[in-house]
C-alpha atoms as a PDB file:
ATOM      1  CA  UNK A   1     154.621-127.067  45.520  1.00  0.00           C
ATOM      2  CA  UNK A   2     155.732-123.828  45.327  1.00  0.00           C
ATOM      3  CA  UNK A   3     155.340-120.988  48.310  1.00  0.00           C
ATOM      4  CA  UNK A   4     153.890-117.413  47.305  1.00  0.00           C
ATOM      5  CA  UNK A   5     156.482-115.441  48.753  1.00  0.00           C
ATOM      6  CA  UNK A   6     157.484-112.043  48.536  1.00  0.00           C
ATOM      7  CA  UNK A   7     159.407-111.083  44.785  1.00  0.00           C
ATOM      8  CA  UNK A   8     163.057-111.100  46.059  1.00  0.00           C
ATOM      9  CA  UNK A   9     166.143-112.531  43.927  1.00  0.00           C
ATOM     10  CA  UNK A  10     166.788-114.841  46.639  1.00  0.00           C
ATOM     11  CA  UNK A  11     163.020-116.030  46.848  1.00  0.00           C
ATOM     12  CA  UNK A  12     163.291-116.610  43.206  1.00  0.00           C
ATOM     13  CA  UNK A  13     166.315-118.801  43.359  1.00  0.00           C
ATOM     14  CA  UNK A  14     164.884-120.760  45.554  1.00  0.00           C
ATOM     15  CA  UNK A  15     162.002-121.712  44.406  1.00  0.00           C
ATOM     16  CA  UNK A  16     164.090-122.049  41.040  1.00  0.00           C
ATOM     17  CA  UNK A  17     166.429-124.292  42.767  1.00  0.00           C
ATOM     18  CA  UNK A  18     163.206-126.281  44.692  1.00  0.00           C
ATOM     19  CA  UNK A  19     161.696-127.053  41.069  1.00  0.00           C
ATOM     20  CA  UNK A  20     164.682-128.183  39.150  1.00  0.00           C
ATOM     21  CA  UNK A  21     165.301-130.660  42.037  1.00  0.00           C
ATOM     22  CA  UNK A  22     161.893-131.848  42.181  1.00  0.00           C
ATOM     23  CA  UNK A  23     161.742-132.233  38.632  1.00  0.00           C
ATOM     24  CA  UNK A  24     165.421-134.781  39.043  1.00  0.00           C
ATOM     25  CA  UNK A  25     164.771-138.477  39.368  1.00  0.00           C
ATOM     26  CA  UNK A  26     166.005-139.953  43.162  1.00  0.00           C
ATOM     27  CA  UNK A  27     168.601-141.960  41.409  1.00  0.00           C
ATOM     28  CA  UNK A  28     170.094-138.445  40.265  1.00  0.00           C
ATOM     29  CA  UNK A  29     169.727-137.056  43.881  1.00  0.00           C
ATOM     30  CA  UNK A  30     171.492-139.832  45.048  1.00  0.00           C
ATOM     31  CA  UNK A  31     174.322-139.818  42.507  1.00  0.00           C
ATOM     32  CA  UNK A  32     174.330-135.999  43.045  1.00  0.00           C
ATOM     33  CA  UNK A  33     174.889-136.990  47.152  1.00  0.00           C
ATOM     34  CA  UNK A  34     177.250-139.510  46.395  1.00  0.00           C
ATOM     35  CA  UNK A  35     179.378-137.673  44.266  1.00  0.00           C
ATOM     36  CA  UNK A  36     179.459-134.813  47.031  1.00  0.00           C
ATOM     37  CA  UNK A  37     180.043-137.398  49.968  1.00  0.00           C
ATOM     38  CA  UNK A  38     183.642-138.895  47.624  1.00  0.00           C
ATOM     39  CA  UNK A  39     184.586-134.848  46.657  1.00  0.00           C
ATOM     40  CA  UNK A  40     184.538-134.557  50.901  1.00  0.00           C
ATOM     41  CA  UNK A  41     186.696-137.521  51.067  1.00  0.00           C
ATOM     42  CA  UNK A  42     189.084-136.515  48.397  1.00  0.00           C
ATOM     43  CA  UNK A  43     189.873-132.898  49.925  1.00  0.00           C
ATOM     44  CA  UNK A  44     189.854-133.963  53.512  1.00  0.00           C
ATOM     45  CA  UNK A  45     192.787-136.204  51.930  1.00  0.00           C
ATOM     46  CA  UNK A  46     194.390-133.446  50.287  1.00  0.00           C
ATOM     47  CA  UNK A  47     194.376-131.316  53.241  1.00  0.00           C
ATOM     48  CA  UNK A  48     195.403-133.612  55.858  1.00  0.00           C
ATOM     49  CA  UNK A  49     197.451-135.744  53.853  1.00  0.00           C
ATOM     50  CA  UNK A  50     196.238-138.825  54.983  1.00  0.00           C
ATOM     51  CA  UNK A  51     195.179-141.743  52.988  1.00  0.00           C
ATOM     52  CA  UNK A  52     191.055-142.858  51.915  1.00  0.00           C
ATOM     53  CA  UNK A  53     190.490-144.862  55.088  1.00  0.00           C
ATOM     54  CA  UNK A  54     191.654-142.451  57.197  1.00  0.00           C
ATOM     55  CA  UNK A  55     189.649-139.473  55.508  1.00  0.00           C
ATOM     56  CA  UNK A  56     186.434-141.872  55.851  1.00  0.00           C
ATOM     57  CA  UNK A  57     187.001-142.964  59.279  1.00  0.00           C
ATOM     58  CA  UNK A  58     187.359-139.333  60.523  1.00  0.00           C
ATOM     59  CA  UNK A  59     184.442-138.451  58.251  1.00  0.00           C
ATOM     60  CA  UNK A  60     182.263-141.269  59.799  1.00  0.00           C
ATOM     61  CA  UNK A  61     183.431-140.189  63.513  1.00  0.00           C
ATOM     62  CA  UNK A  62     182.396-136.689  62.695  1.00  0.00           C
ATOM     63  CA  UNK A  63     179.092-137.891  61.285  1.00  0.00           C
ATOM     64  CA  UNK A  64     178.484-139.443  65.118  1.00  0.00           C
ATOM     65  CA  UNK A  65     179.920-137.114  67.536  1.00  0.00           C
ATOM     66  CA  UNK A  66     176.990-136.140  69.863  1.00  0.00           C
ATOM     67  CA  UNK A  67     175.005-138.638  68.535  1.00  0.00           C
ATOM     68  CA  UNK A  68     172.920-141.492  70.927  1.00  0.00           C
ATOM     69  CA  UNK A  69     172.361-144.645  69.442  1.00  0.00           C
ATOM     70  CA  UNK A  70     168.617-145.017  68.827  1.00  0.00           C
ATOM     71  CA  UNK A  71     166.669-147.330  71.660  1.00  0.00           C
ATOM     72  CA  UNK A  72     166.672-150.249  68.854  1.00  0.00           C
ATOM     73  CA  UNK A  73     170.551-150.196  68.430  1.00  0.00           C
ATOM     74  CA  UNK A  74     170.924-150.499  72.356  1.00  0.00           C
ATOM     75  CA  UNK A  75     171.615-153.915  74.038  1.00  0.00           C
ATOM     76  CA  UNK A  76     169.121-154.932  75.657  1.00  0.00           C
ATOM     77  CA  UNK A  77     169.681-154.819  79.377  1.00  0.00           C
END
């Protein structure tokens, strides 16, 4: 669905950008997000100089800081 909006360059490249992703397959989103997910892994390691499990386990803490657990992941008191 595309959104009548005002003739801008910006507007344009977004609704540009909106159809060629709708028009991708969810196994190529999900490659696309996977692929971006190990190219975050690989420069956190190159910055820090750490090695791949520490570069995932600070990108997993960062993923939950400020985060509650959900009611259904509590223990049940």
């Amino acid at each position: 669905m595309v959104v009548m909006r005002k003739p801008s360059v910006a507007n344009g490249l977004r609704d540009e950008l909106v159809m060629r992703d709708l028009a991708r397959t969810p196994e190529q989103r999900v490659a696309d997000a996977l692929a971006l997910g190990e190219q975050s892994i690989v420069a956190y390691m190159t910055a820090h100089g750490v090695g791949r499990a520490s570069a995932r386990a600070f990108m997993e803490e960062m993923r939950a800081a400020g985060r509650k657990p959900s009611r259904a992941a509590r223990p049940r008191q």
